[in-house]
N, C-alpha and C. Protein backbone atom coordinates (compact mmCIF):
# COMPACT_ATOMS: atom_id res chain seq x y z
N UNK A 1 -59.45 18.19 -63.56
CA UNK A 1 -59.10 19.47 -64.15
C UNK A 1 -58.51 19.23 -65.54
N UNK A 2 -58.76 19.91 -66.63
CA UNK A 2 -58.46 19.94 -67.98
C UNK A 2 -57.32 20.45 -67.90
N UNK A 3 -56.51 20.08 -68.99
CA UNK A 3 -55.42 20.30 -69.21
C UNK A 3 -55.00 21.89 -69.64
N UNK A 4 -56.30 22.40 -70.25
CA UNK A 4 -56.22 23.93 -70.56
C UNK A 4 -56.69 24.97 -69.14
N UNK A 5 -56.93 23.86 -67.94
CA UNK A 5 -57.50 24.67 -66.89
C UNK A 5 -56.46 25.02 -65.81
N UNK A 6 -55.52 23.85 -66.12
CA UNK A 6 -54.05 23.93 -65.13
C UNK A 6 -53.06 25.47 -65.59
N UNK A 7 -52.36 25.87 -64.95
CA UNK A 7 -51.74 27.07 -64.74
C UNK A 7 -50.92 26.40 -65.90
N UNK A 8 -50.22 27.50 -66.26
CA UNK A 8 -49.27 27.57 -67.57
C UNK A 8 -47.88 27.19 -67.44
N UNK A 9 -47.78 27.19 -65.83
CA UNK A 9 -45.92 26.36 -65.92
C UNK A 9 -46.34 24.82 -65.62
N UNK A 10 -47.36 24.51 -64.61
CA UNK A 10 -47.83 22.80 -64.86
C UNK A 10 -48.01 22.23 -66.14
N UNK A 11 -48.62 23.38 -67.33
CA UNK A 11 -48.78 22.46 -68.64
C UNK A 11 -47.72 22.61 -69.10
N UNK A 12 -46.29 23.59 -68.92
CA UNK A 12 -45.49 23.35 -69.88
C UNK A 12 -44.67 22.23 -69.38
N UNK A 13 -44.94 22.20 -67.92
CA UNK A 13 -43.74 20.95 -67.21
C UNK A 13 -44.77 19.18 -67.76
N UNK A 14 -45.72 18.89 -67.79
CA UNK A 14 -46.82 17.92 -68.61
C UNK A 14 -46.15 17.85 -70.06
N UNK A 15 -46.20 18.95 -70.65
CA UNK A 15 -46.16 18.74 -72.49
C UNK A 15 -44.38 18.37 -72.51
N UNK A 16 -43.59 19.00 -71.66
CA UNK A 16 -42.30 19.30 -71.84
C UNK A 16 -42.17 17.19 -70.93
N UNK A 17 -42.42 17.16 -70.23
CA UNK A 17 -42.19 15.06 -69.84
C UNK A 17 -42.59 14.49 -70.85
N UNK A 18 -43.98 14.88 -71.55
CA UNK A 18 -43.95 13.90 -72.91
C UNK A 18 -43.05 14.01 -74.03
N UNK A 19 -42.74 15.14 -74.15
CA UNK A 19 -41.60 15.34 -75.31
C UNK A 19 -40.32 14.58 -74.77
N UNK A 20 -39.90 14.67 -73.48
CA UNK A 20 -38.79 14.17 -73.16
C UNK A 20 -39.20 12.57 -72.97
N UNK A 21 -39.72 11.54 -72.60
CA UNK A 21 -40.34 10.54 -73.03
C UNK A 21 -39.78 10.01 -74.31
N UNK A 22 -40.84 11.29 -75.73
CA UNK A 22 -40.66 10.58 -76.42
C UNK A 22 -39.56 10.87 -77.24
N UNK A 23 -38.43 12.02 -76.69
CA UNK A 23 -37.03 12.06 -77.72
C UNK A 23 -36.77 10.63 -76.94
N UNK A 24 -36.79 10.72 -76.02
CA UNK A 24 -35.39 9.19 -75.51
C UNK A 24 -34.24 10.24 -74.87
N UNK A 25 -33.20 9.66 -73.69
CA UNK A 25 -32.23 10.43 -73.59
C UNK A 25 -31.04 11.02 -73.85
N UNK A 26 -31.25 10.39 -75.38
CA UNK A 26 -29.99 10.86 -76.03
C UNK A 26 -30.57 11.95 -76.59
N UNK A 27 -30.89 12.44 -77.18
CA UNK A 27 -31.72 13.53 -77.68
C UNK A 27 -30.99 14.89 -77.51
N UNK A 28 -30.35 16.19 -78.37
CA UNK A 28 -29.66 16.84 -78.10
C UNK A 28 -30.82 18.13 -77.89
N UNK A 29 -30.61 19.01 -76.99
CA UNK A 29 -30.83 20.54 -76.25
C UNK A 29 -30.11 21.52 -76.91
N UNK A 30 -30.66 22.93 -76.86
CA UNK A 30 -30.24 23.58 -77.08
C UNK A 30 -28.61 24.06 -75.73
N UNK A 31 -28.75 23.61 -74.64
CA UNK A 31 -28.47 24.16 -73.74
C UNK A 31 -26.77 22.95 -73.89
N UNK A 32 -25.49 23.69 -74.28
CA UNK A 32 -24.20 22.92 -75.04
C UNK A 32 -23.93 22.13 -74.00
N UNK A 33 -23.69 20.84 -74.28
CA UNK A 33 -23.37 19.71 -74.16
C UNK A 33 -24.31 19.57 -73.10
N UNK A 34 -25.36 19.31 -73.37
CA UNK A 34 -26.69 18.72 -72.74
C UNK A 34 -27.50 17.65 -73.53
N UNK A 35 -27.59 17.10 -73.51
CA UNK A 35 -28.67 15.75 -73.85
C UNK A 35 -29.81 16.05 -72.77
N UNK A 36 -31.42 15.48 -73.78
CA UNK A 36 -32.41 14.95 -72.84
C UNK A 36 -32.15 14.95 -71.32
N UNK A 37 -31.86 13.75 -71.59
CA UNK A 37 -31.12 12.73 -69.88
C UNK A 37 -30.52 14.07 -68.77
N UNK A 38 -29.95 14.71 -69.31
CA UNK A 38 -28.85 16.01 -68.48
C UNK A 38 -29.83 17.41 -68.20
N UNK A 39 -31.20 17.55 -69.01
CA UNK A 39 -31.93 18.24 -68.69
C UNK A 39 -32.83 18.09 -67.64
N UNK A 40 -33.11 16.86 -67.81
CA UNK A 40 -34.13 16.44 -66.93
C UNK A 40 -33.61 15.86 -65.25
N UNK A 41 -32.54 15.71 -65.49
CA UNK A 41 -31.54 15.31 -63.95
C UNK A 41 -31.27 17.01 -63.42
N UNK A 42 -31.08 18.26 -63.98
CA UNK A 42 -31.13 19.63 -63.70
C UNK A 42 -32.23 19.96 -63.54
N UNK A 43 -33.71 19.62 -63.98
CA UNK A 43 -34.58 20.27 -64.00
C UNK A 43 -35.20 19.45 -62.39
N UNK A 44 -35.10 18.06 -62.10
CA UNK A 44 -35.33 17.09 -60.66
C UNK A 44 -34.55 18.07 -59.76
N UNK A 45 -33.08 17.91 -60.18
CA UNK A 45 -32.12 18.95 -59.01
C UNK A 45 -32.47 19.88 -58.62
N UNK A 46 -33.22 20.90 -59.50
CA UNK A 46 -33.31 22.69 -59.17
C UNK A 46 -34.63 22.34 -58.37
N UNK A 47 -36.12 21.64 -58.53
CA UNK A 47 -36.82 21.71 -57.44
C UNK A 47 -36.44 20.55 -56.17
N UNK A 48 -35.98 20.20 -55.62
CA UNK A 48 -35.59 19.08 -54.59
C UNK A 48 -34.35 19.07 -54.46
N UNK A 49 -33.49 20.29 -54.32
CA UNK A 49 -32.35 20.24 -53.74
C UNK A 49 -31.78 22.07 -53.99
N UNK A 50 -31.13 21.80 -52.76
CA UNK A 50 -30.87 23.97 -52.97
C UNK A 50 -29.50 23.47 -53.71
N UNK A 51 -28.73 22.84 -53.38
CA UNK A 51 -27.33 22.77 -53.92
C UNK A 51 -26.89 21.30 -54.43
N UNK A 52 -26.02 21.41 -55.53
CA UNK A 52 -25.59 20.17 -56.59
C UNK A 52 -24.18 20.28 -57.02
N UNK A 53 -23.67 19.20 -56.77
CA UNK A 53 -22.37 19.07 -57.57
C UNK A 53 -22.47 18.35 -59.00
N UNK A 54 -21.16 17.92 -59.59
CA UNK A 54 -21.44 17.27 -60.75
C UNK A 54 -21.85 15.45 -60.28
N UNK A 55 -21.30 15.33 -59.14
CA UNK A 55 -21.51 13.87 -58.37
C UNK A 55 -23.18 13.80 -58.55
N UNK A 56 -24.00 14.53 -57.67
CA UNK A 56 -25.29 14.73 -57.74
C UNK A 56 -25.98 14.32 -58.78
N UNK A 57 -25.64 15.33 -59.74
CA UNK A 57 -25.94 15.04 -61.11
C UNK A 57 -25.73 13.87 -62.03
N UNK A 58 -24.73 13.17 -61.40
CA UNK A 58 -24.72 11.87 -62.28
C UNK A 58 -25.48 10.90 -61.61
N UNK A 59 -25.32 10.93 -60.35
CA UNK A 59 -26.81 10.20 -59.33
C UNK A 59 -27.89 10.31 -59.95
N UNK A 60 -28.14 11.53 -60.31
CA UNK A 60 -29.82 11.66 -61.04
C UNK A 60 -29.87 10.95 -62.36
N UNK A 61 -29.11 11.08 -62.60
CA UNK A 61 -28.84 10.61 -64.44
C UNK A 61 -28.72 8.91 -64.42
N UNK A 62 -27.98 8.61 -63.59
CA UNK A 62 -27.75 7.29 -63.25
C UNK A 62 -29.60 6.68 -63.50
N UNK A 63 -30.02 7.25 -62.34
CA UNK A 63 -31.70 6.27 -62.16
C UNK A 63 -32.54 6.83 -63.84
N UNK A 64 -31.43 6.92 -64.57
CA UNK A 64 -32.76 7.05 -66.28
C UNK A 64 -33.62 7.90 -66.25
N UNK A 65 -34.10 8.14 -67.59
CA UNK A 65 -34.90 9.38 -68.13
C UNK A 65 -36.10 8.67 -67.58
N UNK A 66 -36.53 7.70 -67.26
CA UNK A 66 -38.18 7.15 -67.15
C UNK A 66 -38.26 7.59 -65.48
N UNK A 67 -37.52 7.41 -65.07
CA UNK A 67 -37.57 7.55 -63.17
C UNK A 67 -37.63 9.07 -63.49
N UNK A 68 -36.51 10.09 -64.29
CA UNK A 68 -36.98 11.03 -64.16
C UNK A 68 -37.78 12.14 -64.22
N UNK A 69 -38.48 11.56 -65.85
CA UNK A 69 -39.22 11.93 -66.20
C UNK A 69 -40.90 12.07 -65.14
N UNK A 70 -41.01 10.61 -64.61
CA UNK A 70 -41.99 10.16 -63.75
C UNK A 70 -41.79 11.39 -62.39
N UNK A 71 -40.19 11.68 -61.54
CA UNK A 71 -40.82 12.84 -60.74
C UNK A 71 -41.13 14.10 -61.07
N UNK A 72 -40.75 14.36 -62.13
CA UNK A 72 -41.05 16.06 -62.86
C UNK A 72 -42.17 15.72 -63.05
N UNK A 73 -43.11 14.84 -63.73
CA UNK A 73 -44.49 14.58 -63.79
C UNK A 73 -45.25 14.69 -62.40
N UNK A 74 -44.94 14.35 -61.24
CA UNK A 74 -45.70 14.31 -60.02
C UNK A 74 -45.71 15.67 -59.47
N UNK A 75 -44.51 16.49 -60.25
CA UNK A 75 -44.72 17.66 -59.29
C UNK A 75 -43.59 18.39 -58.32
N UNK A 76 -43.73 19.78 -58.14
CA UNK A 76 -42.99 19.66 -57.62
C UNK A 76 -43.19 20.42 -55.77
N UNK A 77 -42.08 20.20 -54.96
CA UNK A 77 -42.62 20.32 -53.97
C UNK A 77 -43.51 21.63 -53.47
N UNK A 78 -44.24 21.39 -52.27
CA UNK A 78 -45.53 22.63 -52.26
C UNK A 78 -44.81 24.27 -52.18
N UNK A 79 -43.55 24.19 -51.17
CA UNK A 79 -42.66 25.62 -51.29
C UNK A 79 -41.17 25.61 -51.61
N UNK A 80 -41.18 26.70 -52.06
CA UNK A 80 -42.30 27.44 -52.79
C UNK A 80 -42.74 27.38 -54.28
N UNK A 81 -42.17 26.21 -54.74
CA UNK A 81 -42.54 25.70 -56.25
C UNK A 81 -43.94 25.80 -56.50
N UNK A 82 -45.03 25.92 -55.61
CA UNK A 82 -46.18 25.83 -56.14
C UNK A 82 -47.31 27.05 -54.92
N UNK A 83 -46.89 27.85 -54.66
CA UNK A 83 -47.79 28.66 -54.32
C UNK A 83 -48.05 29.86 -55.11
N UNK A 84 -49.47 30.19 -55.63
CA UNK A 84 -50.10 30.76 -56.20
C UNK A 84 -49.20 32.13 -56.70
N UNK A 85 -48.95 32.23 -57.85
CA UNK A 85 -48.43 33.73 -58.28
C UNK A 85 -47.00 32.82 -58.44
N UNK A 86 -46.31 32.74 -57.02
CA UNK A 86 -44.97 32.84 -57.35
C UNK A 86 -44.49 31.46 -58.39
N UNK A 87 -45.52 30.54 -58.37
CA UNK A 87 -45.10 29.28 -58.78
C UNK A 87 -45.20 29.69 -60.47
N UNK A 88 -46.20 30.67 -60.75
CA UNK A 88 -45.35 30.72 -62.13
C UNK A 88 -44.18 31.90 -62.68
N UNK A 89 -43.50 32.77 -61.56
CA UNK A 89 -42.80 33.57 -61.68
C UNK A 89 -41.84 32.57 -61.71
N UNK A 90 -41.63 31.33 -60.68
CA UNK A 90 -40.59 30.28 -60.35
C UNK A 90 -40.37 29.65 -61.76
N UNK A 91 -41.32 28.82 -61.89
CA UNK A 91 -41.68 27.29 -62.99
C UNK A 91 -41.95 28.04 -64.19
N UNK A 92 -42.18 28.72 -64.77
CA UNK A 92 -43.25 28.90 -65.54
C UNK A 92 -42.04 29.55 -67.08
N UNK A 93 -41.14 30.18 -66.54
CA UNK A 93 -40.10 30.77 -67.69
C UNK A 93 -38.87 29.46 -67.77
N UNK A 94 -39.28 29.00 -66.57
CA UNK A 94 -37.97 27.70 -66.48
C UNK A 94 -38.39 26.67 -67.54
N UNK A 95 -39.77 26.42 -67.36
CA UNK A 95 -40.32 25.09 -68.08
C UNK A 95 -40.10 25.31 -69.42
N UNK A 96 -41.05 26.75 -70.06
CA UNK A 96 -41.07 26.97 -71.29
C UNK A 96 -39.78 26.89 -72.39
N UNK A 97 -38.50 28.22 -71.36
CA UNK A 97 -37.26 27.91 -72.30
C UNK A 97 -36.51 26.40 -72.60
N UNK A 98 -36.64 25.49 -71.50
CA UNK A 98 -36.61 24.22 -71.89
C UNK A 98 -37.41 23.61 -72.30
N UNK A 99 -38.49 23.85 -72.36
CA UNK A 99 -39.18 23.02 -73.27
C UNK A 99 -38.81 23.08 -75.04
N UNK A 100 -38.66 24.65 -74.91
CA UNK A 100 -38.24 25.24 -76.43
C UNK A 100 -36.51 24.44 -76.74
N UNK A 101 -35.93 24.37 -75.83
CA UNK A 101 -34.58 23.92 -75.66
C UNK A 101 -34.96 22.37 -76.00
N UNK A 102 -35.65 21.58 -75.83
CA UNK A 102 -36.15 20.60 -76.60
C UNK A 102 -36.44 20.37 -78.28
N UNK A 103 -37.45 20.91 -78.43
CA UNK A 103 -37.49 21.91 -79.35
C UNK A 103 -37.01 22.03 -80.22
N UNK A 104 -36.49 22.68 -80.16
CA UNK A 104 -35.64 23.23 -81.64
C UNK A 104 -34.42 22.86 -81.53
N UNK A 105 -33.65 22.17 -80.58
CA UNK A 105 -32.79 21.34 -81.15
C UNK A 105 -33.01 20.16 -81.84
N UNK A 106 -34.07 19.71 -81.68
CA UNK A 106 -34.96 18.39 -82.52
C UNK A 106 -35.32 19.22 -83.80
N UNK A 107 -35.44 20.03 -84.69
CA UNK A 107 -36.20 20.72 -85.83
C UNK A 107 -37.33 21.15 -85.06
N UNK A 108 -37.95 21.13 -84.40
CA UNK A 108 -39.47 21.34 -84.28
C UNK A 108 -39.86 22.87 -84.40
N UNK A 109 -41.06 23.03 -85.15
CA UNK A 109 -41.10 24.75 -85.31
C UNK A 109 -41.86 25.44 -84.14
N UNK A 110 -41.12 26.81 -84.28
CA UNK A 110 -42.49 27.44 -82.96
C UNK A 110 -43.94 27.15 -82.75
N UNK A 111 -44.20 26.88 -81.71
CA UNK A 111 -45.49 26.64 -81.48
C UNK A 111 -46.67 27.78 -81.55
N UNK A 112 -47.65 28.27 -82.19
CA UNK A 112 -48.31 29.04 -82.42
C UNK A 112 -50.10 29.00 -81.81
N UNK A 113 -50.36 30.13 -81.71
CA UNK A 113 -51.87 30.18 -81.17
C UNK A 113 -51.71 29.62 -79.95
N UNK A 114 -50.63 30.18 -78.97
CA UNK A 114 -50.75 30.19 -77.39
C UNK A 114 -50.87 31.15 -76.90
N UNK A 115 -51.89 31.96 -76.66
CA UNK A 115 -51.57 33.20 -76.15
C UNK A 115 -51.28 32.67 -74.29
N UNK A 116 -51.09 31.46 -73.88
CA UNK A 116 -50.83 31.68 -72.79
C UNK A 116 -49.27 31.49 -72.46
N UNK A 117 -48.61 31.07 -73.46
CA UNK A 117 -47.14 31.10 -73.65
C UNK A 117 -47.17 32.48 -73.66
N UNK A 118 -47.68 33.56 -74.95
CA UNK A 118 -47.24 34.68 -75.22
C UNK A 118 -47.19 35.77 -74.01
N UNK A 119 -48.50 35.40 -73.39
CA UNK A 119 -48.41 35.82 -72.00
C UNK A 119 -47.13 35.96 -70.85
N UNK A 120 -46.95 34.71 -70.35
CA UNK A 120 -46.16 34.18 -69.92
C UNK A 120 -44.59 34.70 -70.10
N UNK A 121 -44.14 34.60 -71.35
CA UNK A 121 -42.75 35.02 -72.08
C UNK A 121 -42.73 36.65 -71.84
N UNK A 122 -43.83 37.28 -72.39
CA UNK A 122 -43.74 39.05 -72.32
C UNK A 122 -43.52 39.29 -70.94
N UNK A 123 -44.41 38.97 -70.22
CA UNK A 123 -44.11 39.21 -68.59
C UNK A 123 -42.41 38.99 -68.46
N UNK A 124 -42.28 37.48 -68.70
CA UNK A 124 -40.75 37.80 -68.20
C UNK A 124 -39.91 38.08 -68.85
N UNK A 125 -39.65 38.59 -70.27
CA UNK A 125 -38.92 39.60 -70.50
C UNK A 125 -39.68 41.14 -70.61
N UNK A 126 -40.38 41.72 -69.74
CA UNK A 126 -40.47 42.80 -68.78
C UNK A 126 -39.33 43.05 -67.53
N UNK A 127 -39.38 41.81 -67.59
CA UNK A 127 -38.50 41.90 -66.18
C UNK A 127 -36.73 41.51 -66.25
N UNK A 128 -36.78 40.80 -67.25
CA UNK A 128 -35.01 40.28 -67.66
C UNK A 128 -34.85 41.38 -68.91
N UNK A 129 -35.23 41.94 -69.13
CA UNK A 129 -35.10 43.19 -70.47
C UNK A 129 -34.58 44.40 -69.51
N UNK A 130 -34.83 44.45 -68.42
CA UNK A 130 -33.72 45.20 -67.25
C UNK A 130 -32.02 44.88 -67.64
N UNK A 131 -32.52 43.19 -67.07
CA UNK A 131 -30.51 42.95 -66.88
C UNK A 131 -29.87 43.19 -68.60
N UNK A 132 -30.66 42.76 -69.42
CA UNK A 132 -30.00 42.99 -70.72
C UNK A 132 -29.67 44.16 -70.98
N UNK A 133 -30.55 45.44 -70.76
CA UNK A 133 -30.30 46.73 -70.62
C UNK A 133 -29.07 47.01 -70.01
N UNK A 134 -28.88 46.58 -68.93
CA UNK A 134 -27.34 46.77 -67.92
C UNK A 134 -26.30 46.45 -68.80
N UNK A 135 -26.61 45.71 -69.33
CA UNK A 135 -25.19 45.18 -69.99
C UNK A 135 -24.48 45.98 -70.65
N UNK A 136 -25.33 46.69 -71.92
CA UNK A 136 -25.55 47.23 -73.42
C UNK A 136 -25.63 48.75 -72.62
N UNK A 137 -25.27 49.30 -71.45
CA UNK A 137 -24.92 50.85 -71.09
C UNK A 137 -23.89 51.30 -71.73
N UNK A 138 -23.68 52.72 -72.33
CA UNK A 138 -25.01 53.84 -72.51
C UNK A 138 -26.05 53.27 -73.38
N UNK A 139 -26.19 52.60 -73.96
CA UNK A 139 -27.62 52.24 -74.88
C UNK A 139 -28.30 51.85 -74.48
N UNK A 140 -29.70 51.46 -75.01
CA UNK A 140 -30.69 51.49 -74.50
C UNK A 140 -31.00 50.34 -75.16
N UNK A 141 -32.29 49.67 -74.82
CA UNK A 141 -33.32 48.24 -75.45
C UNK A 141 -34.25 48.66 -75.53
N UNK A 142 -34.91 47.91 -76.34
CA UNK A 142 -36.03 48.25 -76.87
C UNK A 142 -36.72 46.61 -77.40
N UNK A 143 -37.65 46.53 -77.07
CA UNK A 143 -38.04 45.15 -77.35
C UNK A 143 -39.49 45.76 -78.12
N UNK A 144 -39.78 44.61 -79.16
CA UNK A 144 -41.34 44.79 -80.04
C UNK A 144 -42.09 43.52 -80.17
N UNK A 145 -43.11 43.98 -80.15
CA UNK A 145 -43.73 42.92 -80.74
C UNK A 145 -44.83 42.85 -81.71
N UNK A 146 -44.48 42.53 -83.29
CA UNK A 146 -45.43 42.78 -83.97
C UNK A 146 -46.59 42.73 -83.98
N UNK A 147 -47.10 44.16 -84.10
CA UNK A 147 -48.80 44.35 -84.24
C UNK A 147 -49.07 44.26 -82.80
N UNK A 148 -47.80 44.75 -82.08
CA UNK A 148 -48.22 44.24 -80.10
C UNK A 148 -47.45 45.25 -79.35
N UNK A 149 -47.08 45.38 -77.84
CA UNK A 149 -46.77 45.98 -77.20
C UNK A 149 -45.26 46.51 -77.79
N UNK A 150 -44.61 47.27 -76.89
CA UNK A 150 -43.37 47.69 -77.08
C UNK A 150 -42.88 47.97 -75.83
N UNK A 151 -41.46 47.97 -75.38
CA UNK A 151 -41.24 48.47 -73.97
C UNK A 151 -39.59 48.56 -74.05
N UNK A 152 -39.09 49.89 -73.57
CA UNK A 152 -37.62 50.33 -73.66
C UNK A 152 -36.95 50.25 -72.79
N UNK A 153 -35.94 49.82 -72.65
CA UNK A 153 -35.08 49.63 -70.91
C UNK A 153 -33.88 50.80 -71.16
N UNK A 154 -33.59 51.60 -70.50
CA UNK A 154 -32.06 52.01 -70.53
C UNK A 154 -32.29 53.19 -69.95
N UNK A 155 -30.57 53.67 -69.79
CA UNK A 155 -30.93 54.83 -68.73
C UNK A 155 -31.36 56.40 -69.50
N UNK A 156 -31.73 56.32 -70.56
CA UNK A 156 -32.01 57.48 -70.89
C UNK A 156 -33.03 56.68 -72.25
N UNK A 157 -34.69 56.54 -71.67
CA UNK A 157 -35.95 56.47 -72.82
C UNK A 157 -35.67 57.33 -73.75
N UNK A 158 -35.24 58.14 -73.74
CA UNK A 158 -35.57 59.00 -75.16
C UNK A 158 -34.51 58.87 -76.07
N UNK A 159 -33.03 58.53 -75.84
CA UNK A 159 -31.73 58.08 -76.38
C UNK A 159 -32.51 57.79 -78.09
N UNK A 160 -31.62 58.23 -79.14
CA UNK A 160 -31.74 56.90 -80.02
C UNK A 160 -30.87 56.25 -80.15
N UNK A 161 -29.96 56.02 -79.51
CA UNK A 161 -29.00 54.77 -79.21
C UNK A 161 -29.64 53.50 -78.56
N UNK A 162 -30.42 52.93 -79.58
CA UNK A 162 -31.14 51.58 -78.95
C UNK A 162 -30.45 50.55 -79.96
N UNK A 163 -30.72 49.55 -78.98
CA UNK A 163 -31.17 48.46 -80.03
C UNK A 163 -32.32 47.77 -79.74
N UNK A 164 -32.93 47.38 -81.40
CA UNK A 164 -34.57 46.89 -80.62
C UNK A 164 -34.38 45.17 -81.21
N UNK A 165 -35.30 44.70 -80.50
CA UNK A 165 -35.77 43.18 -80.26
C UNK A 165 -36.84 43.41 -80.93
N UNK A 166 -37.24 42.49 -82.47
CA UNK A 166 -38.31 42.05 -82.50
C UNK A 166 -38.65 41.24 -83.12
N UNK A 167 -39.60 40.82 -82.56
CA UNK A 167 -40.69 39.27 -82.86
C UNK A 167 -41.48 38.62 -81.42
N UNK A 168 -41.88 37.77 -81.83
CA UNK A 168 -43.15 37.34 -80.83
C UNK A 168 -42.52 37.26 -79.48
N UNK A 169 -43.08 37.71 -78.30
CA UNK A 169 -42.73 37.21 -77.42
C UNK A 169 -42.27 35.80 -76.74
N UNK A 170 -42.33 34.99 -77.30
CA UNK A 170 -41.60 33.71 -76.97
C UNK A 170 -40.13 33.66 -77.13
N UNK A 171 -39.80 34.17 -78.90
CA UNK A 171 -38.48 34.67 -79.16
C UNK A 171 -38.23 35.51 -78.80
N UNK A 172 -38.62 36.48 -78.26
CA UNK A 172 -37.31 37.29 -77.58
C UNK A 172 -37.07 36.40 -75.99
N UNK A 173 -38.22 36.17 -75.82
CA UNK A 173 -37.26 35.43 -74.23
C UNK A 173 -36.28 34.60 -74.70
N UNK A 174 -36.17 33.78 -75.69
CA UNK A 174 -35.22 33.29 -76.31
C UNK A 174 -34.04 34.04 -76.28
N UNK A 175 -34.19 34.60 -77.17
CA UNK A 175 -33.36 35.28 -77.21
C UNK A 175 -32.36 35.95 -76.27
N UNK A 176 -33.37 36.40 -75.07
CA UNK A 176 -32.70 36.71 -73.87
C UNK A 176 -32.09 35.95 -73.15
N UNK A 177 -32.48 34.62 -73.24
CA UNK A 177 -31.98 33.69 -72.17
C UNK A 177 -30.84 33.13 -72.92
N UNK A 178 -30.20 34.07 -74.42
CA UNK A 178 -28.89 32.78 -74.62
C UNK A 178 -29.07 32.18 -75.54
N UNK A 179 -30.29 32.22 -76.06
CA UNK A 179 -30.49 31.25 -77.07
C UNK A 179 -30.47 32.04 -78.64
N UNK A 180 -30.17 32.64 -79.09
CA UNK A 180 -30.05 34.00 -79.81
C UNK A 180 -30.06 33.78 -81.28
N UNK A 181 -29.37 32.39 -81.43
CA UNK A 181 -29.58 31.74 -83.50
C UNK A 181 -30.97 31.05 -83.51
N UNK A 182 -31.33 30.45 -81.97
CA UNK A 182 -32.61 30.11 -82.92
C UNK A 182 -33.71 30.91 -82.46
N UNK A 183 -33.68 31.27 -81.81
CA UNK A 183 -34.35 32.82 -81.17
C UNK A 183 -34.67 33.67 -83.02
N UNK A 184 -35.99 33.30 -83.03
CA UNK A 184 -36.86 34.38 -84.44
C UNK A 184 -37.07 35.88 -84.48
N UNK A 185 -35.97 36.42 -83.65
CA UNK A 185 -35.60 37.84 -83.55
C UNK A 185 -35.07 38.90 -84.81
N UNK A 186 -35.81 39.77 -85.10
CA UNK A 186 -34.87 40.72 -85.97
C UNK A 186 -34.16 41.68 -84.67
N UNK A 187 -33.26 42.20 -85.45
CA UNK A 187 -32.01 42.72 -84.22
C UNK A 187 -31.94 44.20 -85.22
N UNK A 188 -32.25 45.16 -84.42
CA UNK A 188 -32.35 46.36 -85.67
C UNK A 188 -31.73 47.36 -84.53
N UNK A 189 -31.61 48.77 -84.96
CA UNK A 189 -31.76 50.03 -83.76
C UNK A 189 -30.14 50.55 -84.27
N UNK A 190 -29.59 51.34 -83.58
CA UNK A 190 -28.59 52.12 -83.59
C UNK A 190 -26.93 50.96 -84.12
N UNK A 191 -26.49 51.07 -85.04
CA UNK A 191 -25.36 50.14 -85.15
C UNK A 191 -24.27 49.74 -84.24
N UNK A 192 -24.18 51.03 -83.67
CA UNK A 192 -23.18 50.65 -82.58
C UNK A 192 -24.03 49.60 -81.27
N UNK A 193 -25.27 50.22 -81.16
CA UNK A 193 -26.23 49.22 -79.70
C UNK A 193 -25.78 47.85 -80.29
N UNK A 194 -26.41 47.84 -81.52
CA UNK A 194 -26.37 46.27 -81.91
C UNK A 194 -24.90 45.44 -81.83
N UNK A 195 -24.10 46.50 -82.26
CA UNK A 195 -22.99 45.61 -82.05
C UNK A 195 -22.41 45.16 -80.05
N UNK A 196 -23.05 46.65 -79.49
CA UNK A 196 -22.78 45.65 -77.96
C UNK A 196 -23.73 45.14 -77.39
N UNK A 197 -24.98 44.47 -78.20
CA UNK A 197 -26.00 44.18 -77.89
C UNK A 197 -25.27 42.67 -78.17
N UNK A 198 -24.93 42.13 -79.06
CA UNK A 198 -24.65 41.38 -79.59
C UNK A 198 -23.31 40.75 -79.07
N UNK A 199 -22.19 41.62 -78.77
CA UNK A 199 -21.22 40.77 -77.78
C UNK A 199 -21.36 40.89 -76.65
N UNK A 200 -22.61 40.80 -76.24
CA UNK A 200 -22.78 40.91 -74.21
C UNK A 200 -22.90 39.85 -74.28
């Protein structure tokens, strides 16, 4: 099977082991006080174990980025990490924001002409553009995407008390997940949204 034929959270968990490979494990993440090495001992933990302490975690870290890298490469176990549909609702937003969390803490620029990332990212902020909405009550969200869809969360659609999200779908999941300076978002809509858009 080609590499463009595999589902979209297997290639980002593939592209995302070679990048980690070739930073080495010192290598800094977006995700604070994380190195390489500390991503990839969290990313082993979350499929092959329901629960972790910090002990755990240094166990994983202990056996090196090459041991770990090597089981995130094999895969992960059949449930429910890999049954059809849910395995990329599971894997598939996990892989990408760390992969990007690679990324652009290294300089590296957005990656372009994926529409199966772009895919991927819009879907799930469809669905996490809810909890951000919760936060930012009475206002509303509003997410865009140039020359592309649009979609409003809050308890009253017609409000103009929004604030809107826009840029490509990759960055705003960025954006949503925390990652918000390097997240390629313009932040526009009602002044007051933005300002509790912005300290949620």
């Amino acid at each position: 099977m080609g590499a463009r034929e595999l589902p979209v959270d297997e290639r980002e968990r593939l592209e995302l082991c070679g990048l980690l490979a070739e930073t080495g494990p010192d290598a800094p993440t977006l995700c604070e006080g994380w190195t390489t090495l500390d991503l990839a001992a969290h990313l082993v933990l979350r499929e092959h174990f329901s629960r972790w302490n910090d002990d755990k975690l240094a166990g994983e870290k202990a056996k090196g980025l090459a041991a770990l890298v090597s089981r995130l490469r094999a895969g992960a176990p059949a449930v429910p990490w890999r049954i059809p549909g849910l395995r990329t609702l599971l894997n598939g937003p996990e892989f990408l924001i760390h992969h990007e969390d690679v990324r652009r803490a290294n300089g590296m620029e957005p990656r372009t002409g994926r529409p199966d990332l772009d895919a991927l990212a819009w879907k799930t902020v469809r669905l996490s553009g809810w909890q951000a909405a919760r936060k930012i009550r009475p206002h509303a969200l509003e997410l865009r995407v140039p020359d592309g869809p649009t979609r409003r969360f809050g308890p009253d659609r017609a409000a103009d008390s929004a604030a809107v999200l826009t840029g490509p779908p990759v960055e705003l999941l960025l954006y949503l997940s925390g990652r918000r300076e390097p997240a390629r978002v313009e932040v526009t809509g009602d002044p007051g949204a933005v300002a509790v858009l912005e300290a949620s």
